[in-house]
Protein backbone atom coordinates (compact mmCIF):
# COMPACT_ATOMS: atom_id res chain seq x y z
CA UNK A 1 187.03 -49.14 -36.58
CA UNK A 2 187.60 -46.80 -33.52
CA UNK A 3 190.88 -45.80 -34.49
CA UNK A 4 189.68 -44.98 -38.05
CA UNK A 5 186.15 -43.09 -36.96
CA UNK A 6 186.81 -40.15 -37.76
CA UNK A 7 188.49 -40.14 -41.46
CA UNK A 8 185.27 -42.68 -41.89
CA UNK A 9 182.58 -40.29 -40.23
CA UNK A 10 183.71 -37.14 -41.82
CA UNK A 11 183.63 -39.22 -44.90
CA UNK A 12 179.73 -40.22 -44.26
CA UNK A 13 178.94 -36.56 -44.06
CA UNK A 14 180.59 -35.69 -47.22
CA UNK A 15 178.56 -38.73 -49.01
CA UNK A 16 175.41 -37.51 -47.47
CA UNK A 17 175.21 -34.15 -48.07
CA UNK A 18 176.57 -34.73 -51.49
CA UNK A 19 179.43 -31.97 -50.75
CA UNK A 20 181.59 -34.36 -52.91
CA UNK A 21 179.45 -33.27 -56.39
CA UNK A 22 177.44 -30.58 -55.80
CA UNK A 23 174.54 -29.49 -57.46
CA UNK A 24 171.65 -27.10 -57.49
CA UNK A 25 169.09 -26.59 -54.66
CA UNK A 26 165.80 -28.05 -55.12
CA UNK A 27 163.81 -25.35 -57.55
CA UNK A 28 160.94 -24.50 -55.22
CA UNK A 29 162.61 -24.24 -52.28
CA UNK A 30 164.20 -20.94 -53.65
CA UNK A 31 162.17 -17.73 -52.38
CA UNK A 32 159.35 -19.72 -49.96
CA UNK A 33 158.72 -17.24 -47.53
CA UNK A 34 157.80 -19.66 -45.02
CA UNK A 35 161.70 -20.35 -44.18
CA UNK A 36 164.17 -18.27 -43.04
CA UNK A 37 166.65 -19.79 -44.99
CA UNK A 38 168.82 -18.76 -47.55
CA UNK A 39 171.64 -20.27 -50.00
CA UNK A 40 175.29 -20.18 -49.55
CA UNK A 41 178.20 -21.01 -51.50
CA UNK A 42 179.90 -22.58 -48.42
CA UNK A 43 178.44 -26.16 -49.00
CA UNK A 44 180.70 -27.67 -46.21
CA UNK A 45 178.52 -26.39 -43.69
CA UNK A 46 175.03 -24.48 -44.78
CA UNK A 47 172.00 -26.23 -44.36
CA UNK A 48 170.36 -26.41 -48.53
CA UNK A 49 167.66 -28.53 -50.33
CA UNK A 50 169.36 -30.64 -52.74
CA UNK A 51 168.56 -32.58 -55.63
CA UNK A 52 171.01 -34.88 -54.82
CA UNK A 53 171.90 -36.17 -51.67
CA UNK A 54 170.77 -37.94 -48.49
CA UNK A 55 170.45 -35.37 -46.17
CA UNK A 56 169.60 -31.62 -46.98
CA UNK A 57 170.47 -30.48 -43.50
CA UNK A 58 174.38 -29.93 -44.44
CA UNK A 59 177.81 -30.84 -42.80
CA UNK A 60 177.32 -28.16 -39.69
CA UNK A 61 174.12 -30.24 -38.50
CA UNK A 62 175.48 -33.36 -39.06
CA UNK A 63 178.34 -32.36 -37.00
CA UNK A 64 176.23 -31.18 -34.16
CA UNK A 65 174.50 -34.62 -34.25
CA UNK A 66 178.16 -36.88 -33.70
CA UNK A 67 178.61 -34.20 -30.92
CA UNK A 68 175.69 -35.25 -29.08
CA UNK A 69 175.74 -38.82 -29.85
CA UNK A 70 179.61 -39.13 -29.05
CA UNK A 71 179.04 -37.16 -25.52
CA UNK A 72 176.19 -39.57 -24.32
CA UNK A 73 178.16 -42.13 -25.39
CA UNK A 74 181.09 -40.86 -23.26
CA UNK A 75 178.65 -40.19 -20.19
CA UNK A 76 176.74 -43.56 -20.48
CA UNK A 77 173.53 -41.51 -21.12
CA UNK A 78 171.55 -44.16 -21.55
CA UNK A 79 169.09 -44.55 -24.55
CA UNK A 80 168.19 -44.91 -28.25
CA UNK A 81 168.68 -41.86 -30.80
CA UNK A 82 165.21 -40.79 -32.93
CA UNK A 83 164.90 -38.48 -35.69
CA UNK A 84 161.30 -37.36 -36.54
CA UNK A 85 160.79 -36.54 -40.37
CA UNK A 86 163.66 -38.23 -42.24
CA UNK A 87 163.27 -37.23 -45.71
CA UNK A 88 165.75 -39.74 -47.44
CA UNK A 89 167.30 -40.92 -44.49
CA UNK A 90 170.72 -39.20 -44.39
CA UNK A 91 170.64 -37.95 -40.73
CA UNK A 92 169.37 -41.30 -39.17
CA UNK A 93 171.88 -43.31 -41.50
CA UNK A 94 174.72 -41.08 -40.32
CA UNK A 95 173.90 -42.19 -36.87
CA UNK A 96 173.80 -45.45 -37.29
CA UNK A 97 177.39 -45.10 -38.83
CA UNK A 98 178.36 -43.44 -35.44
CA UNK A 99 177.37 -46.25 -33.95
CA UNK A 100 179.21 -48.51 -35.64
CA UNK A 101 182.08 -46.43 -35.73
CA UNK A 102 182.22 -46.55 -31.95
CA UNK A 103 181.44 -49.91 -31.22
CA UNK A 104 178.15 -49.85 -29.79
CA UNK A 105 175.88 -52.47 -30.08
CA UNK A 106 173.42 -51.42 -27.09
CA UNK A 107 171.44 -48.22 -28.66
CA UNK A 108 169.17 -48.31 -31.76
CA UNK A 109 168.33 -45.64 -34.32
CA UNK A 110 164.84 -44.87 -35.02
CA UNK A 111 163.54 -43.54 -38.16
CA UNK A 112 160.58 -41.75 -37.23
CA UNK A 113 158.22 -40.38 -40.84
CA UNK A 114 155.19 -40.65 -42.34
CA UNK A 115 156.73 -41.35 -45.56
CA UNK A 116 154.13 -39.92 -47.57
CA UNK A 117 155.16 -35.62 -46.55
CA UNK A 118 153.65 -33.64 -43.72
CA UNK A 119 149.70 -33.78 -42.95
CA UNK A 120 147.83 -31.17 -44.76
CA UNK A 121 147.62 -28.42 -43.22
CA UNK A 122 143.64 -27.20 -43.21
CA UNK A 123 140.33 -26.09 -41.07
CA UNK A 124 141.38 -26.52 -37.31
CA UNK A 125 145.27 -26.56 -38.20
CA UNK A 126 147.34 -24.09 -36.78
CA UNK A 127 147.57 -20.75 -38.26
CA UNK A 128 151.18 -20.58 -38.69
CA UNK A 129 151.25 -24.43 -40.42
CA UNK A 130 148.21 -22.73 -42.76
CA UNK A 131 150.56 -19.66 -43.64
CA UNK A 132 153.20 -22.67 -44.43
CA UNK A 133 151.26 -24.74 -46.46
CA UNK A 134 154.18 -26.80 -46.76
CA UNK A 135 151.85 -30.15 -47.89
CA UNK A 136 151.83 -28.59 -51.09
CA UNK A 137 155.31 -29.43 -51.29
CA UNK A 138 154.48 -33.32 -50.73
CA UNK A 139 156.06 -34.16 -54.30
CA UNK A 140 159.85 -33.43 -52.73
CA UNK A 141 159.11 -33.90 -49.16
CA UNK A 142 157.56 -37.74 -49.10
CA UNK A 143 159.81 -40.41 -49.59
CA UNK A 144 158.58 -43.73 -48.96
CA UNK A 145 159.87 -46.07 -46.29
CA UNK A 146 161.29 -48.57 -49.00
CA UNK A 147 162.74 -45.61 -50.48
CA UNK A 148 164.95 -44.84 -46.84
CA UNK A 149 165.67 -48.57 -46.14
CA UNK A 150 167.25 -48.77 -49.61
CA UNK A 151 169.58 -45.95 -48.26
CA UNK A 152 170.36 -47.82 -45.57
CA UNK A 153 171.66 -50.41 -47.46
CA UNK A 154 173.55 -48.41 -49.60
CA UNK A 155 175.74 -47.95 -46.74
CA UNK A 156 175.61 -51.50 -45.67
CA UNK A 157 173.42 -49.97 -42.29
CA UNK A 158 170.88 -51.58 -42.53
CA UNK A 159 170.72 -54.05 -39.68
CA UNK A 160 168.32 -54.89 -36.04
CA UNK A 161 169.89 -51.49 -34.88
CA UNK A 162 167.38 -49.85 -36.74
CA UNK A 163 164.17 -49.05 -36.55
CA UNK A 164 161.39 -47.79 -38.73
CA UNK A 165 158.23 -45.87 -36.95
CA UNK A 166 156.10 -44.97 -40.28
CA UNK A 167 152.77 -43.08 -40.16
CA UNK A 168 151.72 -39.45 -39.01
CA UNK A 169 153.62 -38.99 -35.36
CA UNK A 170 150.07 -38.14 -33.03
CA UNK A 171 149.36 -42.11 -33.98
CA UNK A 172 152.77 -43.57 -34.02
CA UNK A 173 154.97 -42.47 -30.91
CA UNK A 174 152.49 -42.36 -27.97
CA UNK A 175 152.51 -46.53 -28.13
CA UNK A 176 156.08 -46.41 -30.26
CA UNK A 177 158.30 -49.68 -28.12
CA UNK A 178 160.60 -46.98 -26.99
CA UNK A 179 162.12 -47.15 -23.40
CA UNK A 180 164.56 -44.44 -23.02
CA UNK A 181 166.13 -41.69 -25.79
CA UNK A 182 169.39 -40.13 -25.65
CA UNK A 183 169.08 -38.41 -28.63
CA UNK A 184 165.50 -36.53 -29.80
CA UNK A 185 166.20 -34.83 -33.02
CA UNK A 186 163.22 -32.80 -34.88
CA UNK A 187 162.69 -32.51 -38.45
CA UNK A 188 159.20 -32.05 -38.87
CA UNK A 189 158.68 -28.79 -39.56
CA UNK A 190 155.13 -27.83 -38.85
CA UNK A 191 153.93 -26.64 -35.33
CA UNK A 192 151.37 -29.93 -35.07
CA UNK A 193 154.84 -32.13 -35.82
CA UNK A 194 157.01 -30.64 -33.55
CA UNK A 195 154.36 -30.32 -30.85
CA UNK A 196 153.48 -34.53 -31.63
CA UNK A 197 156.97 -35.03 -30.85
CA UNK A 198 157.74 -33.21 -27.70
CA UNK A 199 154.39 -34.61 -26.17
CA UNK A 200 155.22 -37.86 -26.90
CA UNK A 201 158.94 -38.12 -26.53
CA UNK A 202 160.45 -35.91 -24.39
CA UNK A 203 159.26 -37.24 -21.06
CA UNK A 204 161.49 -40.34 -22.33
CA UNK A 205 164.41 -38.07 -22.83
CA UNK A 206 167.19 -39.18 -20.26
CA UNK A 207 168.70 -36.51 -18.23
CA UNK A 208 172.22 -35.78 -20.08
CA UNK A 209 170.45 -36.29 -23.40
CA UNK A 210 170.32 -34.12 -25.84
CA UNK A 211 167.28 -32.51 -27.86
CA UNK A 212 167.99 -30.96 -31.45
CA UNK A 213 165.61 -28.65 -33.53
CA UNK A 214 166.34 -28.60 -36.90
CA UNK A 215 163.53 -26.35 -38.04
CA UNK A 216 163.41 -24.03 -35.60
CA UNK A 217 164.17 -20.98 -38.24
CA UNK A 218 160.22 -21.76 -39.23
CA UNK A 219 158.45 -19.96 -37.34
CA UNK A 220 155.43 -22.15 -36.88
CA UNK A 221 158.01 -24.84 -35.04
CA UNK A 222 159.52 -21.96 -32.94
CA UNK A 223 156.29 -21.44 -31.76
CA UNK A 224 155.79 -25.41 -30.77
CA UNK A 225 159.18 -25.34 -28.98
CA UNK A 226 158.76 -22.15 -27.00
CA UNK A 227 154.94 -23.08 -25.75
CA UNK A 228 156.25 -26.56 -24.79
CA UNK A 229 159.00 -24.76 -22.67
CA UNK A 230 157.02 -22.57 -21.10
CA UNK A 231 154.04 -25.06 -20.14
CA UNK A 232 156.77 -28.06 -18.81
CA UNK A 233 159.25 -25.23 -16.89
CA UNK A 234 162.23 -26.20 -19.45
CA UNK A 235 164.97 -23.46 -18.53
CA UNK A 236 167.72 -25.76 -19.59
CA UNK A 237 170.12 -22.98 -21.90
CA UNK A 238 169.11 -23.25 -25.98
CA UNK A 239 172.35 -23.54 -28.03
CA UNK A 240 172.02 -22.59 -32.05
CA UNK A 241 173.74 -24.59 -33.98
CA UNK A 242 173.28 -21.85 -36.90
CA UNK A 243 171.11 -19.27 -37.24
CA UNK A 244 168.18 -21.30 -37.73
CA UNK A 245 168.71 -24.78 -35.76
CA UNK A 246 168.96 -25.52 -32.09
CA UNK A 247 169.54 -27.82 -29.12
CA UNK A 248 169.27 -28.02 -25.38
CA UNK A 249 170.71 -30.71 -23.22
CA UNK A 250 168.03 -32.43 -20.29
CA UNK A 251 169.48 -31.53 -16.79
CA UNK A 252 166.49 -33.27 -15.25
């Protein structure tokens, strides 16, 4: 498989994002205020909300994700790669194809969700996830957990390399049976999500691994980021990705 990984892998994205067929953007999604996202015609590498696909984070994110998994692979950064908020599962199944592209049978994949949207946001909740409201989107955004596995499947993935983490992420990843990460990537949008996530997974971030931010063009998940950088001391460089997605490597 090594010597074919990456026709194969550039092959997964194009499946995934659905780049192959094409289609229209999810309705809705067009005009939100709450993102600072907008359409493009260049669906190789734009980040979109489509009606048909596996991912909606496009090619560009899903190339920055082999970059990080193929580096700490290279180092021998040890740990597991998690995604929190899935959607349909297109990101954590193209991991689990890197995986298998490269041989390795000592990492997992975890697939980190509620599967039933993001928690409402209401009295008490942030301002910023208020302004969002993004729960009254629940109709797109939850997709249950049989829903992903099926995925998996799909692309004969499914296997004891992967791992399923369902329910809302302040209950799930404090006792999650997760040693060491290599890979943190964040998809949850909302400031409570992203904040859930960095509390509870980032101290098991190895140094050399890599944390991504897919939402951070919202501003209410900005917000999360920068406040948990400032109270920790993180100075380690941000990189975007595109103008509204980021990661940092862990130097210690």
């Amino acid at each position: 498989m090594k010597n074919d990984a990456p026709l194969y892998l550039d092959l997964m994205k194009r499946i995934l994002t659905n780049s192959i067929y094409r289609g229209a953007p999810i309705a809705w999604f067009e005009g939100n205020p709450g993102f600072a996202v907008s359409y493009s015609s260049d669906w190789e590498r734009t980040a979109r909300w489509p009606n048909v696909a596996h991912t909606m984070v496009g090619v560009e994110r899903l190339d920055n994700v082999q970059e990080c998994l193929e580096q700490v692979i290279e180092d021998d950064v040890p740990g597991d790669f998690i995604e929190t908020g899935a959607w349909r599962g297109g990101v954590c199944i193209f991991a689990r194809a890197i995986l298998r592209a490269h041989g390795v049978r000592d990492r997992k994949v975890w697939v980190a969700d509620s599967f039933e949207g993001v928690p409402s946001a209401g009295a008490g909740s942030h301002p910023l996830d208020v302004e969002l409201g993004l729960h009254d989107k629940n109709d797109v955004l939850a997709v249950s957990e049989e829903c992903v596995r099926e995925n998996f499947r799909r692309y004969d993935l499914l296997d004891d390399q992967v791992g399923f983490l369902g329910g809302w992420f302040s209950e799930t990843l404090p006792s999650a049976p997760l040693d060491r990460l290599a890979v943190i990537r964040l998809d949850g949008d909302l400031h409570r999500s992203t904040t859930d996530a960095l509390v509870h997974l980032y101290p098991r971030l190895s140094p050399g691994g890599f944390l991504i931010v897919d939402d951070y063009g919202i501003p209410a998940c900005a917000a999360a980021v920068h406040e948990f950088r400032d109270r920790n001391r993180i100075t380690d460089p941000i990189r975007f990705i595109d103008p509204y997605s980021i990661y940092w490597r862990r130097t210690g």
